[in-house]
Protein backbone atom coordinates (compact mmCIF):
# COMPACT_ATOMS: atom_id res chain seq x y z
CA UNK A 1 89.03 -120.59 -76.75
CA UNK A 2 88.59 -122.90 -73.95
CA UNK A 3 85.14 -121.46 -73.24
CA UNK A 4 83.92 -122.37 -77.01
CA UNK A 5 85.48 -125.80 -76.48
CA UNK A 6 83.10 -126.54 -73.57
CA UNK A 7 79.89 -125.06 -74.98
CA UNK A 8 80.54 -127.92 -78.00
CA UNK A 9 81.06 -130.71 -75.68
CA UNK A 10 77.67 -129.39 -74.18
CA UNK A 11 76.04 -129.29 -77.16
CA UNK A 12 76.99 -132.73 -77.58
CA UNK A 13 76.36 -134.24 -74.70
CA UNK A 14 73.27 -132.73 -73.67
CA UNK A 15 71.16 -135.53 -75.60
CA UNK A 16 73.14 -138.21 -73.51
CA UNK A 17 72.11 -136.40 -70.32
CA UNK A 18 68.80 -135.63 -71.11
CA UNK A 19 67.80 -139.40 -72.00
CA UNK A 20 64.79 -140.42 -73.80
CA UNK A 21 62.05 -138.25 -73.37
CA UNK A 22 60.02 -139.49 -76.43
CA UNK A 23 57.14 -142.11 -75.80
CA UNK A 24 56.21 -144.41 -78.55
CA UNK A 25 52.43 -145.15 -78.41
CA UNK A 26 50.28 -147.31 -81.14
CA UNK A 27 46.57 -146.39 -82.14
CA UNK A 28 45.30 -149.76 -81.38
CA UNK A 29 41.78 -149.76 -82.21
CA UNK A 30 39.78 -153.21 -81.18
CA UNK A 31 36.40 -152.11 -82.98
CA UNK A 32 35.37 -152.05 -86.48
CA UNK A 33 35.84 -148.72 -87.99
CA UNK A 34 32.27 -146.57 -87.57
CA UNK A 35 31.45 -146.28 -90.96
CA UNK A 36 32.23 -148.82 -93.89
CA UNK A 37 33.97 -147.16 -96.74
CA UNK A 38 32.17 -148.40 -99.90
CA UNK A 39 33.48 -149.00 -103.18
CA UNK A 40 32.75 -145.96 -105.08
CA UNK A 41 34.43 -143.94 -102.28
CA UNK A 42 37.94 -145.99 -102.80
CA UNK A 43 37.52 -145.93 -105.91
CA UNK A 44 36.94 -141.97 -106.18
CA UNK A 45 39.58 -141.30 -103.61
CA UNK A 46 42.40 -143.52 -105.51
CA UNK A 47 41.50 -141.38 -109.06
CA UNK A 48 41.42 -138.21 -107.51
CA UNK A 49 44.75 -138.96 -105.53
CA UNK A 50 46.61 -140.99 -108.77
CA UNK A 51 45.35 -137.89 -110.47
CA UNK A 52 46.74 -135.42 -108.70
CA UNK A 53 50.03 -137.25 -108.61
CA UNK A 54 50.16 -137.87 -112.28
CA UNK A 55 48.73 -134.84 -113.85
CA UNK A 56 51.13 -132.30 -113.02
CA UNK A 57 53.94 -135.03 -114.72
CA UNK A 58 51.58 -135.33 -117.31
CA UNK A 59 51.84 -131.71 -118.19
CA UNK A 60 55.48 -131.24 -118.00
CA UNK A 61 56.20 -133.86 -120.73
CA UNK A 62 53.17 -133.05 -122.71
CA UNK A 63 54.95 -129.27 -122.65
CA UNK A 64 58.16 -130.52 -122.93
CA UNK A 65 59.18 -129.04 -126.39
CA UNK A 66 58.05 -125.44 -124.87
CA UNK A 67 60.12 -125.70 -121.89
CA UNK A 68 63.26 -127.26 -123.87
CA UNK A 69 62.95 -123.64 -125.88
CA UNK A 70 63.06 -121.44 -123.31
């Protein structure tokens, strides 16, 4: 029993012992990006992404009557 009791307070206090071992580092990037992103692209990308967030919603209440009867 005593030999479970220490592997827990290992478990535990392993993270204290071990200390921070994760390093934080930011992307900073001082230039301009290399190629402009125009209009049409946002555009495009913003449909295709509300799109594919709101379609799949769309379908489930469109359906809804279907999937109340089963």
């Amino acid at each position: 029993m005593s030999g479970l009791l220490r592997g827990i307070s290992r478990i535990r206090t392993a993270p204290l012992l071990r200390g921070s071992t994760v390093v934080q580092r930011a992307n900073i990037v001082s230039k301009p990006a290399k190629h402009a992103i125009g209009p049409a692209e946002t555009v495009v990308g913003l449909g295709l992404f509300s799109l594919v967030i709101l379609a799949p919603s769309g379908w489930i209440l469109a359906n809804l009557e279907n999937y109340k009867k089963k």
